[in-house]
C-alpha atoms as a PDB file:
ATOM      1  CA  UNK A   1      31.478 -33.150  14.258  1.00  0.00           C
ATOM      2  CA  UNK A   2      33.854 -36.025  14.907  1.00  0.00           C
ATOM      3  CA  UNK A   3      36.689 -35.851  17.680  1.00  0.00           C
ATOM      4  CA  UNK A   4      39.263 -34.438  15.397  1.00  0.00           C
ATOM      5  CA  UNK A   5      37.149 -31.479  14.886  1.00  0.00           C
ATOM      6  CA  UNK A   6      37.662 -31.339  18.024  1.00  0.00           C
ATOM      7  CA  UNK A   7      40.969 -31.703  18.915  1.00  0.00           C
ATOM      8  CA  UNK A   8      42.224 -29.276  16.910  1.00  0.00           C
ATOM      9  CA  UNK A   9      41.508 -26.126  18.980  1.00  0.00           C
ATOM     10  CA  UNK A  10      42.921 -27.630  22.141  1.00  0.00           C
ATOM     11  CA  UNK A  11      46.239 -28.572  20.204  1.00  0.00           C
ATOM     12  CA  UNK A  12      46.395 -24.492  19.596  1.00  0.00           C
ATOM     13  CA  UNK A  13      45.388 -23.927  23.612  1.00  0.00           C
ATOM     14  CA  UNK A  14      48.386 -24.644  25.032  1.00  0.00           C
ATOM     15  CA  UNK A  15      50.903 -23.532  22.416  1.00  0.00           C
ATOM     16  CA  UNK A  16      49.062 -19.798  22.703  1.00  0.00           C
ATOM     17  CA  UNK A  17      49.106 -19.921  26.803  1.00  0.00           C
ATOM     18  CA  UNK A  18      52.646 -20.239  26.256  1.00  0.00           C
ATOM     19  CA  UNK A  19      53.438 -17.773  23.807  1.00  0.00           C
ATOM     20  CA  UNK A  20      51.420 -15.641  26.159  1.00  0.00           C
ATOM     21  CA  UNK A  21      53.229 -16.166  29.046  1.00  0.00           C
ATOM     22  CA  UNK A  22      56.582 -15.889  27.734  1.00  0.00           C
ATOM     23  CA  UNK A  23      55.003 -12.232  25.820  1.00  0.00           C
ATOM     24  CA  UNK A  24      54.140 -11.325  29.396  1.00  0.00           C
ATOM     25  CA  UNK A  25      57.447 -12.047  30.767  1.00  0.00           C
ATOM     26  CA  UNK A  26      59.363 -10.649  28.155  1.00  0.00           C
ATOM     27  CA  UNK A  27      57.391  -7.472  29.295  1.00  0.00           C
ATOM     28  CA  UNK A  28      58.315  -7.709  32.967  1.00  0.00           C
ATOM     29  CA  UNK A  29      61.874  -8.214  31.909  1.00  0.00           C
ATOM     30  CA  UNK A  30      62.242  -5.418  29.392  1.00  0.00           C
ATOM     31  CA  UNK A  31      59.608  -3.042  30.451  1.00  0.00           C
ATOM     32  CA  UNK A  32      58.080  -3.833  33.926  1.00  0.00           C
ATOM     33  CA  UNK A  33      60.782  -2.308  35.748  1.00  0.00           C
ATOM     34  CA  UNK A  34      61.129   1.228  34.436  1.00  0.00           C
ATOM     35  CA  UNK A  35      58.432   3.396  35.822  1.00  0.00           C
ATOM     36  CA  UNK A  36      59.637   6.589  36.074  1.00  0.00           C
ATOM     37  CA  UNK A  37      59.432   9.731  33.918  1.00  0.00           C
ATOM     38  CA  UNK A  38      62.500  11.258  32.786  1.00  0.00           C
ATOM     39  CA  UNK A  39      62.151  15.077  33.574  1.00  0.00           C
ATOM     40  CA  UNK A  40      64.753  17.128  30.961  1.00  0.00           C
ATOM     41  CA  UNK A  41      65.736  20.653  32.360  1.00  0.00           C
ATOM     42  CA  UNK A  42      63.221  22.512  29.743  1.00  0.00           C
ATOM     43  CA  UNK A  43      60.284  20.971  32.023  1.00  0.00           C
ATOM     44  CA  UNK A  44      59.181  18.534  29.276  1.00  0.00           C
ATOM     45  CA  UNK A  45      59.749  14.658  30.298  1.00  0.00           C
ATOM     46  CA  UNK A  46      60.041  11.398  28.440  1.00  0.00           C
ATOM     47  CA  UNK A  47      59.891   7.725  29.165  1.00  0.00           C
ATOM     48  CA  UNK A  48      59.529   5.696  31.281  1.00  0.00           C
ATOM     49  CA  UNK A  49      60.829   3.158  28.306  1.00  0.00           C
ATOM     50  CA  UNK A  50      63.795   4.064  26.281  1.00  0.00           C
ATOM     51  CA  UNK A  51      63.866   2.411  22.796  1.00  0.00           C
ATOM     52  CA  UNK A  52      66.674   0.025  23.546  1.00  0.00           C
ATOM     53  CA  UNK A  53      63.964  -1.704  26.259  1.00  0.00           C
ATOM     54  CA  UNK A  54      61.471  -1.687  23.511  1.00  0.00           C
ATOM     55  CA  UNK A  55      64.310  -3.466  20.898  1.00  0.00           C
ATOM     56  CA  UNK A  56      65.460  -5.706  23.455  1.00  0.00           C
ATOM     57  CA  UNK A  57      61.299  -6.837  23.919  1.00  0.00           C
ATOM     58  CA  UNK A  58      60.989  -7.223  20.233  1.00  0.00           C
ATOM     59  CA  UNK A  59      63.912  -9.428  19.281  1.00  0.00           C
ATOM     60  CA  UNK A  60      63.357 -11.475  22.407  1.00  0.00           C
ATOM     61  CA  UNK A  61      59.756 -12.252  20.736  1.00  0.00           C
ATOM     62  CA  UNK A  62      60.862 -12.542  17.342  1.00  0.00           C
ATOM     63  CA  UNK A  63      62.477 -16.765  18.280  1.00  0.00           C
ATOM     64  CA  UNK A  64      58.572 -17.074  19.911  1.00  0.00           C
ATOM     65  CA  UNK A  65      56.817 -15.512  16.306  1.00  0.00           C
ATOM     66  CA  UNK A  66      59.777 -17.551  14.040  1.00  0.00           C
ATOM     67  CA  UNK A  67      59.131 -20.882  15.917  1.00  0.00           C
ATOM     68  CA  UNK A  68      55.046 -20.482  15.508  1.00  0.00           C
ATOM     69  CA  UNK A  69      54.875 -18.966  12.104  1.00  0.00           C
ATOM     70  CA  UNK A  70      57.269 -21.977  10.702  1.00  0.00           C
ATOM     71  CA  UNK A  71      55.008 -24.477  12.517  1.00  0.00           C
ATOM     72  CA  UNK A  72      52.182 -22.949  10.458  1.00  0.00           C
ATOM     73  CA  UNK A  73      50.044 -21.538  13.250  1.00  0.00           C
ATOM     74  CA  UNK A  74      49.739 -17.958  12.494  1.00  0.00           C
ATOM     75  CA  UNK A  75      46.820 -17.698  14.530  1.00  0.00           C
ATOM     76  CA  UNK A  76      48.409 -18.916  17.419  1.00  0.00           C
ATOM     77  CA  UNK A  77      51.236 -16.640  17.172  1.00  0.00           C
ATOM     78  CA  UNK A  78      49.219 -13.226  16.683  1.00  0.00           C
ATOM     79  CA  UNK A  79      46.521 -14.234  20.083  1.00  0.00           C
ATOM     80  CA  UNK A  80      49.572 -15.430  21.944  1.00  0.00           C
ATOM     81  CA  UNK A  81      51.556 -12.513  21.773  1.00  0.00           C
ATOM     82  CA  UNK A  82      48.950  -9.810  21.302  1.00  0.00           C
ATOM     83  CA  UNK A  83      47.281 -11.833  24.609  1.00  0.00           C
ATOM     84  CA  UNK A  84      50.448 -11.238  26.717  1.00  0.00           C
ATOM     85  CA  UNK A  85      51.119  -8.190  25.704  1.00  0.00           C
ATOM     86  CA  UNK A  86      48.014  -6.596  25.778  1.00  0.00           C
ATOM     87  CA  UNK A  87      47.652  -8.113  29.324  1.00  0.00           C
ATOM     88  CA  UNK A  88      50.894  -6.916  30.469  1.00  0.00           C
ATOM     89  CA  UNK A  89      50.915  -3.755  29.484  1.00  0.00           C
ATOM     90  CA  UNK A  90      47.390  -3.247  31.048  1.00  0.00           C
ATOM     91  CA  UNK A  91      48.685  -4.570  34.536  1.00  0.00           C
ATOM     92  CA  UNK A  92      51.431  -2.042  34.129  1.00  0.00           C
ATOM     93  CA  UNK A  93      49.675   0.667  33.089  1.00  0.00           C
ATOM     94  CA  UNK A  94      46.356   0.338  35.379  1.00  0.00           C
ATOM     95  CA  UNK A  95      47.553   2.869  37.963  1.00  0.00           C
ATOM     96  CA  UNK A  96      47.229   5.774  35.588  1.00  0.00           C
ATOM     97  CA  UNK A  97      44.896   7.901  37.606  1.00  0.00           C
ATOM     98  CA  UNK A  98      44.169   9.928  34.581  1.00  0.00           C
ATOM     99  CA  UNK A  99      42.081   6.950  32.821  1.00  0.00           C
ATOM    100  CA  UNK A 100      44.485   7.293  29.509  1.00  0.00           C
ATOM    101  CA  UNK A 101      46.284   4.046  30.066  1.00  0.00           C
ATOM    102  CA  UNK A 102      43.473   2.167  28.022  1.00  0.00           C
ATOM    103  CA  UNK A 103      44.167   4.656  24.945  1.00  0.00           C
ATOM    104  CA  UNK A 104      47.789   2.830  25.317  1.00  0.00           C
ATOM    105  CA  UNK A 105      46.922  -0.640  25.680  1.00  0.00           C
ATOM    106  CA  UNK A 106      44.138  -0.609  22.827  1.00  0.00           C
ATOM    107  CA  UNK A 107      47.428   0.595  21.055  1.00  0.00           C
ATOM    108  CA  UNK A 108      49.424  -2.049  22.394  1.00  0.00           C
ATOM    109  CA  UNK A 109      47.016  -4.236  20.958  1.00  0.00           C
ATOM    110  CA  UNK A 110      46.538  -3.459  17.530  1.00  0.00           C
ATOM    111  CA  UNK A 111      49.955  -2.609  16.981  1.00  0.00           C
ATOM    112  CA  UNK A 112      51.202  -6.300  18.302  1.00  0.00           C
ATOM    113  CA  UNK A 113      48.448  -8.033  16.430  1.00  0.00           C
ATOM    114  CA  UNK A 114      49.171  -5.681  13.270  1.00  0.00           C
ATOM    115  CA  UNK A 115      52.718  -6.791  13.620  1.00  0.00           C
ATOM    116  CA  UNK A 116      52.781 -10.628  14.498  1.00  0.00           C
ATOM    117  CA  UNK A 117      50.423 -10.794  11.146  1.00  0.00           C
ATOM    118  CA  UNK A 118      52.878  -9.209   9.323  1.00  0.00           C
ATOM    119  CA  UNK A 119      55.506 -10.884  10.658  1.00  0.00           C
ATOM    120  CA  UNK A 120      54.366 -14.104  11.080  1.00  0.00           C
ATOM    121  CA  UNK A 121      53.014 -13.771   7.210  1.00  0.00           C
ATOM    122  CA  UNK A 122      56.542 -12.842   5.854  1.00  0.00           C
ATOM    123  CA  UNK A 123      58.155 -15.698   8.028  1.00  0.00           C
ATOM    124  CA  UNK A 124      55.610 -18.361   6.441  1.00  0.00           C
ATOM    125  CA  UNK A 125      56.326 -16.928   2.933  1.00  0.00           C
ATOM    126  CA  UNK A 126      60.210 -17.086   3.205  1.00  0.00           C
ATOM    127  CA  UNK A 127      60.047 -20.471   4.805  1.00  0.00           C
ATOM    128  CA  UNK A 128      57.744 -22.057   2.480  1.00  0.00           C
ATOM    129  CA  UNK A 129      59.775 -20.547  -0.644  1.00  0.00           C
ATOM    130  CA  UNK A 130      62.769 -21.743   0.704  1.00  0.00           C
ATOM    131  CA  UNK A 131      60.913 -24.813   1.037  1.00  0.00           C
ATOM    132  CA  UNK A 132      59.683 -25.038  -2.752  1.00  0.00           C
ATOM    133  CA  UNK A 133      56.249 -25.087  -1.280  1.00  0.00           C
ATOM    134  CA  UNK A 134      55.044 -21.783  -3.198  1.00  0.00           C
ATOM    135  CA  UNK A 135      55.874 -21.502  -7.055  1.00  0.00           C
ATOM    136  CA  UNK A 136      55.440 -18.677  -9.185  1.00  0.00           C
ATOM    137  CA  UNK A 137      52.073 -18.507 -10.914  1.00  0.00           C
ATOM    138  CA  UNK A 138      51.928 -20.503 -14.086  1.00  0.00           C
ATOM    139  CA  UNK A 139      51.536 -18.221 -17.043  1.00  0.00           C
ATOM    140  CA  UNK A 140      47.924 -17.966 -18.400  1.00  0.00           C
ATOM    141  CA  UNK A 141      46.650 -20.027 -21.320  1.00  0.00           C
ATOM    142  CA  UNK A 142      45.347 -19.102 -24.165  1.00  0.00           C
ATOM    143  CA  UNK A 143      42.842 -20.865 -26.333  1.00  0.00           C
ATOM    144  CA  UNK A 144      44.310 -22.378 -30.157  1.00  0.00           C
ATOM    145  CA  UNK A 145      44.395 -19.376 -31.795  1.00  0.00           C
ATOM    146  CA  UNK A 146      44.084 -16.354 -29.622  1.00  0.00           C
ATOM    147  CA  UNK A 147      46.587 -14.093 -28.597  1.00  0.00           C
END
């Protein structure tokens, strides 16, 4: 293994910690706040997020998944995000006495690593398009002859 080997994963470290951090943050921000039920007068309630909070989180991320997906580190933008995400929301969820807040952050984390893949993937495939780095596939050959 020579030292480039090498190198390579702690090139990714500190671009994920940070993608991490600022997922986290954008959490506290948009979400970390809000913490109580709304009760509605037919006894049912809702919250404690409306989906404005949730919107706001998402486009605040989407610079963070743009910026890593166009640097071609998919990788580092799906463990980043899902990472500080996954992490926040368990922090902020922990004091469920009921024991269901890990139902919600094993949701939290398959549906941010479901869709930083997905949108990391589309980013790369726009930008290298728009680039000229992917071409359509060349139509197949056929042998002198055969058709």
């Amino acid at each position: 293994m020579n030292r480039e080997d090498l190198r390579a994963p702690r090139e990714q470290l500190l671009p994920t910690l940070a993608l991490a951090v600022l997922a986290a943050a954008a959490w506290a921000g948009w979400l970390g706040w809000d913490q109580h039920r709304d009760e509605h007068p037919d006894g049912s309630s809702t919250g404690p997020y409306e989906a404005w909070q949730v919107l706001g989180l998402v486009v605040t991320l989407l610079p963070a998944l743009y910026w890593a997906a166009t640097r071609r580190t998919t990788g580092t933008a799906v463990t980043g995000l899902t990472a500080g995400l996954t992490g926040a929301a368990f922090y902020d969820w922990s004091d469920d006495a009921s024991g269901l807040y890990m139902v919600g952050v094993i949701m939290v984390l398959a549906g941010t690593a479901g869709a930083t893949a997905a949108g990391a993937s589309v980013i790369r495939a726009v930008t290298d398009w728009r680039q000229g780095h992917l071409r359509p596939p060349a139509p197949p050959s056929f042998p002198h002859g055969t058709r």
